[in-house]
N, C-alpha and C. Protein backbone atom coordinates (compact mmCIF):
# COMPACT_ATOMS: atom_id res chain seq x y z
N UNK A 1 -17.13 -5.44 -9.70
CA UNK A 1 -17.20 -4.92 -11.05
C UNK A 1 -16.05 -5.45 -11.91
N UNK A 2 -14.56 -5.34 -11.33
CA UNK A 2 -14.16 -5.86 -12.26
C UNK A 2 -13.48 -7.10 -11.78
N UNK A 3 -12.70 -8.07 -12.62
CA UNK A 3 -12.44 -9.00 -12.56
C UNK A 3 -10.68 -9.35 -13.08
N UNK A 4 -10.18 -8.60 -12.39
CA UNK A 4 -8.70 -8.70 -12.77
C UNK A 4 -7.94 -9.58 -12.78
N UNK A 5 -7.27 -10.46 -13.35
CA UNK A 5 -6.36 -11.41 -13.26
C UNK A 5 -4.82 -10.84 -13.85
N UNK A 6 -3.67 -11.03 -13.08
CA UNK A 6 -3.09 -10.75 -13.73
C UNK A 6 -1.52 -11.62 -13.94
N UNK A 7 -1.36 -11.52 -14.91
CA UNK A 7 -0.22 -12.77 -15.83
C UNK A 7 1.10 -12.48 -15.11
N UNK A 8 1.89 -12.81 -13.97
CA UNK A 8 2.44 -12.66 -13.25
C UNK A 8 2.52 -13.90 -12.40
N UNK A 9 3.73 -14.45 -12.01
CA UNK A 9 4.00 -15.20 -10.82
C UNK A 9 4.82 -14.38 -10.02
N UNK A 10 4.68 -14.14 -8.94
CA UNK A 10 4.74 -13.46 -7.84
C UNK A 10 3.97 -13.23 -6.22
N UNK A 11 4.74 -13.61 -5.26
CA UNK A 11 3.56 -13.48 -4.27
C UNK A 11 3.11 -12.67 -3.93
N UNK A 12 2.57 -11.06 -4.34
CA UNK A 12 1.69 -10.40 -4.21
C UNK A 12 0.42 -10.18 -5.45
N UNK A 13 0.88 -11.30 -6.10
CA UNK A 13 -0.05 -11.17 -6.81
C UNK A 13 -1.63 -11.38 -6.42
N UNK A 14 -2.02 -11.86 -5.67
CA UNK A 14 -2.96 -12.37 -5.16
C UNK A 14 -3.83 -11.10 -4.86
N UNK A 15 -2.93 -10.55 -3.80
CA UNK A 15 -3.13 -9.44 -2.62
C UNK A 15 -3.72 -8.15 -3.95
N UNK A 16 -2.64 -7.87 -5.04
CA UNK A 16 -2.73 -6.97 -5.71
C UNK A 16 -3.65 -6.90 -6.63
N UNK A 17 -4.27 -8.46 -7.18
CA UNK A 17 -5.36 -8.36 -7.84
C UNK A 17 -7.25 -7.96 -6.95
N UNK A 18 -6.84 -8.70 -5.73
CA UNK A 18 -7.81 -8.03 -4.54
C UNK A 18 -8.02 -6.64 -4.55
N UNK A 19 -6.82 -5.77 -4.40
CA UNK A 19 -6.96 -4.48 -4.42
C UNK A 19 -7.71 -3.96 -5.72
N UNK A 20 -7.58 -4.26 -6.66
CA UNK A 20 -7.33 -3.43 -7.84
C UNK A 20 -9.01 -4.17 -8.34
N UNK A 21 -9.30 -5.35 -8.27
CA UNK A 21 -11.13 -5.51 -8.22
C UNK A 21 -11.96 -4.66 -7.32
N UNK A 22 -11.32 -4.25 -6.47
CA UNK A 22 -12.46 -3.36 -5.18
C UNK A 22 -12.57 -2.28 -6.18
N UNK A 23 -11.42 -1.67 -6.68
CA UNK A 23 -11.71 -0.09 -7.72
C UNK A 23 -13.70 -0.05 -7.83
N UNK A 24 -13.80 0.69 -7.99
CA UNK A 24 -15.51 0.53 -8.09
C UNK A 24 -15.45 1.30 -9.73
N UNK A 25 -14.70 1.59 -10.63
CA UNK A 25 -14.41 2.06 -12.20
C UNK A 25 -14.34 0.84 -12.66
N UNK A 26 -14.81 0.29 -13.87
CA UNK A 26 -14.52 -0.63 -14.35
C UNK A 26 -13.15 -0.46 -15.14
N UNK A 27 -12.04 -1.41 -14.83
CA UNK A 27 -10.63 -0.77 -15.63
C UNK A 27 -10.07 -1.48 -16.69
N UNK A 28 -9.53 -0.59 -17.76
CA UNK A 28 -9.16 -1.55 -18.78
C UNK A 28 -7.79 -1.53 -18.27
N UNK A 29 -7.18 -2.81 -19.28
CA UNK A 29 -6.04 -2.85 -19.52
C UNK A 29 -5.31 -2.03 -20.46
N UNK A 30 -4.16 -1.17 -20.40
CA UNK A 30 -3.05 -0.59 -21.14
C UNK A 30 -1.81 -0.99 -21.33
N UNK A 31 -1.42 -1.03 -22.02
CA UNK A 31 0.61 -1.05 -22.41
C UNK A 31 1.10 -0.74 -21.73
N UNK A 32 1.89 -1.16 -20.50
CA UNK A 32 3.08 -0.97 -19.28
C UNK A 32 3.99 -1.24 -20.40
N UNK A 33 4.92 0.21 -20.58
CA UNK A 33 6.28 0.26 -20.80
C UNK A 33 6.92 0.51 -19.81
N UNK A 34 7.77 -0.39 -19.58
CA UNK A 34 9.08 -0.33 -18.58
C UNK A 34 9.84 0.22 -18.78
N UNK A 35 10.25 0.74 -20.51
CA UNK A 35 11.00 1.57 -20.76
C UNK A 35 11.15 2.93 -20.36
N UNK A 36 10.09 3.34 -20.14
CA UNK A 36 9.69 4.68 -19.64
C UNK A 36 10.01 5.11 -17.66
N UNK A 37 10.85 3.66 -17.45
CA UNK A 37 11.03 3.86 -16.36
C UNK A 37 12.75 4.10 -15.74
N UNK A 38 13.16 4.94 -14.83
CA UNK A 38 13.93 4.99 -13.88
C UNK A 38 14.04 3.63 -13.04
N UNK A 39 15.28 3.04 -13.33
CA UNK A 39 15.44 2.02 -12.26
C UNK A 39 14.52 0.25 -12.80
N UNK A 40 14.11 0.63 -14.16
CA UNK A 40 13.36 -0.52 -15.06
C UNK A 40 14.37 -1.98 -14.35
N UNK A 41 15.57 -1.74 -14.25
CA UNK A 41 15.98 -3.13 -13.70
C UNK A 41 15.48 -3.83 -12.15
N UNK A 42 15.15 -2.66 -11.43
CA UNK A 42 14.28 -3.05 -10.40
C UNK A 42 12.75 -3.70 -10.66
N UNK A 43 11.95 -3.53 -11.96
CA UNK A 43 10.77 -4.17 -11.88
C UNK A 43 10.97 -5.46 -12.56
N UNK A 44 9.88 -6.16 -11.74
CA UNK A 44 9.51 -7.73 -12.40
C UNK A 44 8.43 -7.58 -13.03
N UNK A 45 7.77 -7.27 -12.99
CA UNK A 45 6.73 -6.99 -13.99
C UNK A 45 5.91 -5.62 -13.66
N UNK A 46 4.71 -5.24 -14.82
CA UNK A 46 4.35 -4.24 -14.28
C UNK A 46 2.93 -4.15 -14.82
N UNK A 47 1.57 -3.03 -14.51
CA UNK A 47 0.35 -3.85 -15.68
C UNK A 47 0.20 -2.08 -15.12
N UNK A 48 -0.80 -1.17 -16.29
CA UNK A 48 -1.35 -0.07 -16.35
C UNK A 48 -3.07 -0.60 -16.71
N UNK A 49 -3.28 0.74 -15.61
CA UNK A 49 -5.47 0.48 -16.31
C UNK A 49 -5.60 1.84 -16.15
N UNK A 50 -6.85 1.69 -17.08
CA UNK A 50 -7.65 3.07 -16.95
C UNK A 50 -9.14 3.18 -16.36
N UNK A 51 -9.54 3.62 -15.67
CA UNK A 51 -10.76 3.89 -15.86
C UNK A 51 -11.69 3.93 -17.16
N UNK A 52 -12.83 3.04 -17.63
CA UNK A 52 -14.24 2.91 -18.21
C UNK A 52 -14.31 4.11 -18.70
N UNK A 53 -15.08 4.50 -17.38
CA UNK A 53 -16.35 5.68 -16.86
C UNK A 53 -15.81 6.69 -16.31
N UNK A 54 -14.24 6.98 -15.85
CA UNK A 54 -13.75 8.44 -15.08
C UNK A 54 -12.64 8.60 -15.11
N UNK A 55 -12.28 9.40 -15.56
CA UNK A 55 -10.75 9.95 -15.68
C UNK A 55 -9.86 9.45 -14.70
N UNK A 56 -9.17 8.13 -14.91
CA UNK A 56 -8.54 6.75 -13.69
C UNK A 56 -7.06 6.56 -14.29
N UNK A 57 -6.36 6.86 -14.19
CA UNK A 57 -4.97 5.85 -14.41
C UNK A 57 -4.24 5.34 -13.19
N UNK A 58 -3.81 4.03 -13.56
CA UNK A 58 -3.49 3.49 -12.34
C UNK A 58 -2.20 2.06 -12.66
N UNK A 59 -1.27 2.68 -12.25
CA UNK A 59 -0.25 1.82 -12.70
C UNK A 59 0.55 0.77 -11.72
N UNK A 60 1.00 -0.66 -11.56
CA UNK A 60 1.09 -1.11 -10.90
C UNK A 60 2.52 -1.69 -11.22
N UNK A 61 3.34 -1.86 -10.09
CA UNK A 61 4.96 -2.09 -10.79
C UNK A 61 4.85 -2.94 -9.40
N UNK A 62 5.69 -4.20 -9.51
CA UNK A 62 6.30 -4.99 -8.68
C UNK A 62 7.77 -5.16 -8.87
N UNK A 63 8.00 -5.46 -7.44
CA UNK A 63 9.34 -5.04 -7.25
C UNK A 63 9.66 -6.79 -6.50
N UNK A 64 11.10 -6.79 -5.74
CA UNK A 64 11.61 -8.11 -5.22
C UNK A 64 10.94 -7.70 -3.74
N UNK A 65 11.50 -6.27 -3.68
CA UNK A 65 10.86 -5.97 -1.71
C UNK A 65 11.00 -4.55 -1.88
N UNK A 66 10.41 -4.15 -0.54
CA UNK A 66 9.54 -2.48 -0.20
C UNK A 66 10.83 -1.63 -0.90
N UNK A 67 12.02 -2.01 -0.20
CA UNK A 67 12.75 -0.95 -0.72
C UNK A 67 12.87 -0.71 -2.10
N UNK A 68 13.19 -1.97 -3.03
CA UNK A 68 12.86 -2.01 -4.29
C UNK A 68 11.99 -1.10 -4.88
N UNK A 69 10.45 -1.59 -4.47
CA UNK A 69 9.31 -0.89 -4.90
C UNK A 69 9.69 0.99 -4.75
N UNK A 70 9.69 1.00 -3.36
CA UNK A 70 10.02 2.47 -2.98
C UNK A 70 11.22 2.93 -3.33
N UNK A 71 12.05 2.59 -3.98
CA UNK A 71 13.35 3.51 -5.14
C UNK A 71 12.98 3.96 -5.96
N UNK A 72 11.78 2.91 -7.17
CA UNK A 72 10.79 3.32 -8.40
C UNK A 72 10.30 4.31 -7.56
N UNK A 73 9.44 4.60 -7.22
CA UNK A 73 8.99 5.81 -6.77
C UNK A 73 9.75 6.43 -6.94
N UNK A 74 10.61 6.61 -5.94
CA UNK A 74 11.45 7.74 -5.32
C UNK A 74 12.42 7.98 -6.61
N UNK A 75 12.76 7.20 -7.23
CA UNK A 75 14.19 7.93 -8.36
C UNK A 75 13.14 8.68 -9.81
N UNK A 76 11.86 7.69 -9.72
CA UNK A 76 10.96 8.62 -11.19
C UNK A 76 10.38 9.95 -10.53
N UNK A 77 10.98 10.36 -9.39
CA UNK A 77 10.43 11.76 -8.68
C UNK A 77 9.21 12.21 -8.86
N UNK A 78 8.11 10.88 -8.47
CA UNK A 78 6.49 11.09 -8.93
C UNK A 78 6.52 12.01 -7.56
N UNK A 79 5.80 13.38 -7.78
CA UNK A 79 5.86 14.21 -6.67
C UNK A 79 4.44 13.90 -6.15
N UNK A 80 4.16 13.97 -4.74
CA UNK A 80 2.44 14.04 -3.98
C UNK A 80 1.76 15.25 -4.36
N UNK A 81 0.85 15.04 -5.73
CA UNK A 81 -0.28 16.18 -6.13
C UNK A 81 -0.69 15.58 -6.10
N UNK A 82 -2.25 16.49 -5.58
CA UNK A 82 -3.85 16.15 -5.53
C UNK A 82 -4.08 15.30 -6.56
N UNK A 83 -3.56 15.42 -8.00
CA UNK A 83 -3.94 14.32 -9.01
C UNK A 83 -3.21 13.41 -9.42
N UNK A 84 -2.20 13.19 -8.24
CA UNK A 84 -1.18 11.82 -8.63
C UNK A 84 -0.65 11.46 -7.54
N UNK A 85 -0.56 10.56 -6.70
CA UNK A 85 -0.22 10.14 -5.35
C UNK A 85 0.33 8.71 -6.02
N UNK A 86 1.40 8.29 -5.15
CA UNK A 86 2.21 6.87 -5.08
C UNK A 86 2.46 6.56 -4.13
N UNK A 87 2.04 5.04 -3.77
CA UNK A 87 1.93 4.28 -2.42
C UNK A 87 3.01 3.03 -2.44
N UNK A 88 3.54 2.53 -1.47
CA UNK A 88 3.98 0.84 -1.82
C UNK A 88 4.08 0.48 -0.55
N UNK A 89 2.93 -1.00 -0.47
CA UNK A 89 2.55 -1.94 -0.42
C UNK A 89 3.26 -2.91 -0.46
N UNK A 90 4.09 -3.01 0.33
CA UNK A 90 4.62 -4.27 0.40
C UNK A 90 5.93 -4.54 -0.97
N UNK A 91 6.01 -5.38 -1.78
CA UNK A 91 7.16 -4.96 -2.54
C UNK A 91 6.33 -4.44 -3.97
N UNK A 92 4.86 -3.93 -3.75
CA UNK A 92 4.19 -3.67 -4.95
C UNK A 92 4.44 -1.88 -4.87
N UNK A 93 4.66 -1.03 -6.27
CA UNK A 93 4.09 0.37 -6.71
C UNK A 93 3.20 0.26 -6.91
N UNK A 94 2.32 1.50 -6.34
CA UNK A 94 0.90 1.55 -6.91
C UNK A 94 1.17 2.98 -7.19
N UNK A 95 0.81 3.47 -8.21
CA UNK A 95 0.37 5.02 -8.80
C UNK A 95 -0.78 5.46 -9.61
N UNK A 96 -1.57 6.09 -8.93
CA UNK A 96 -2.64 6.60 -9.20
C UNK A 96 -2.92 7.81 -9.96
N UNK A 97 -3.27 8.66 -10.71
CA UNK A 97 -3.80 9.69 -11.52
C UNK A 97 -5.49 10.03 -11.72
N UNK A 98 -5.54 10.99 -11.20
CA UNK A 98 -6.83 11.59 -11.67
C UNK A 98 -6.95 13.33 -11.79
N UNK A 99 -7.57 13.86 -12.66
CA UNK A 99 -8.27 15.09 -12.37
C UNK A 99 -8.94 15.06 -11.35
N UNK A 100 -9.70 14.30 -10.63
CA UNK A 100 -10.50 13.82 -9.70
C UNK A 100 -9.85 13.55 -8.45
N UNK A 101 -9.26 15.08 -7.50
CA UNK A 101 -8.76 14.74 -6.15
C UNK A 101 -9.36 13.66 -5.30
N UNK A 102 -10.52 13.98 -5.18
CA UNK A 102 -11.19 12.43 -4.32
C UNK A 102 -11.14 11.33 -5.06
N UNK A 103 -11.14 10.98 -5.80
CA UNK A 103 -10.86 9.75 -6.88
C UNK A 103 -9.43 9.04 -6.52
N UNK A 104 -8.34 10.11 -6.40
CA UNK A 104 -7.35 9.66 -6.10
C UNK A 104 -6.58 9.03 -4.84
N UNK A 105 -7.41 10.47 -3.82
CA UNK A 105 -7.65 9.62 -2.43
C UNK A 105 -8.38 8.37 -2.38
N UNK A 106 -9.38 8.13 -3.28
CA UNK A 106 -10.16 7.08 -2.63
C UNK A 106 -9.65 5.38 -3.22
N UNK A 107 -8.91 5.86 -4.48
CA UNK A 107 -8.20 4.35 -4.93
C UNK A 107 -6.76 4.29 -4.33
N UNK A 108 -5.96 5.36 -3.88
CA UNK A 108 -5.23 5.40 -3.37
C UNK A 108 -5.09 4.16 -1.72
N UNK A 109 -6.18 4.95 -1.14
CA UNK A 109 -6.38 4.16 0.19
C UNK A 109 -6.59 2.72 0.10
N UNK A 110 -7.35 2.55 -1.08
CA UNK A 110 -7.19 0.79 -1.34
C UNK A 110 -6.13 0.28 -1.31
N UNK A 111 -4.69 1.20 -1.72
CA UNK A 111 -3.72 0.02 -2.12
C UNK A 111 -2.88 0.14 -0.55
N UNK A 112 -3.61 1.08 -0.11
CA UNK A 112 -3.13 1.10 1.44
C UNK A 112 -3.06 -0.57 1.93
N UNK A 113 -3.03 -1.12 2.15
CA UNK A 113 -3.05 -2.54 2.89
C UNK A 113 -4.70 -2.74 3.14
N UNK A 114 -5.59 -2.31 3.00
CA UNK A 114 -7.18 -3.23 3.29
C UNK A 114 -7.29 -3.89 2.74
N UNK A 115 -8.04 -4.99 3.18
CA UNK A 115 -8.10 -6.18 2.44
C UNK A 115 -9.87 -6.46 3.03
């Protein structure tokens, strides 16, 4: 469904645009402010989507490496609720949002490592 490319040199880029086409929501693109972030000197780039068709936000921050990635997390104190879970993948953030507990589990697990 969708067809993500995203404007980034980085080697997870590849991996991260894989993930983020499986979404089965068709997703737009949004405004990643970095400003809005804890630890903004840790990201290299970053891209936000929404869900089309279902209440989807899904924000993606790259980092240099895991620990990197996992400080963003950990210092913006995104807490584990049913409607917001944060994963990292390698030196990628992934953060998810939904009203939609299974929604969140289920894009969540994508950024789990399947490929």
């Amino acid at each position: 469904m969708n067809n993500i490319t995203l404007n980034l040199d980085h080697p997870s880029k590849k991996r991260t645009e894989h993930f983020l086409n499986a979404v089965k929501d068709e997703l737009i693109p949004i405004p990643f402010v970095p400003e809005n972030w804890e630890h903004r000197d840790l990201i290299l780039g970053g891209f936000e989507f929404i869900g089309k068709h279902q209440p989807l936000s899904i924000t993606v921050i790259f980092a240099d490496s895991y620990h990197d990635a996992n400080e963003i997390g950990r210092m913006n104190a995104f807490p584990m609720l049913p409607h917001s879970k944060w994963t990292v993948n390698g030196d990628v953030f992934y953060l998810v949002e939904s009203s939609d507990t299974d929604r969140v589990n289920e894009v969540t697990s994508l950024f789990a490592g399947k490929e």
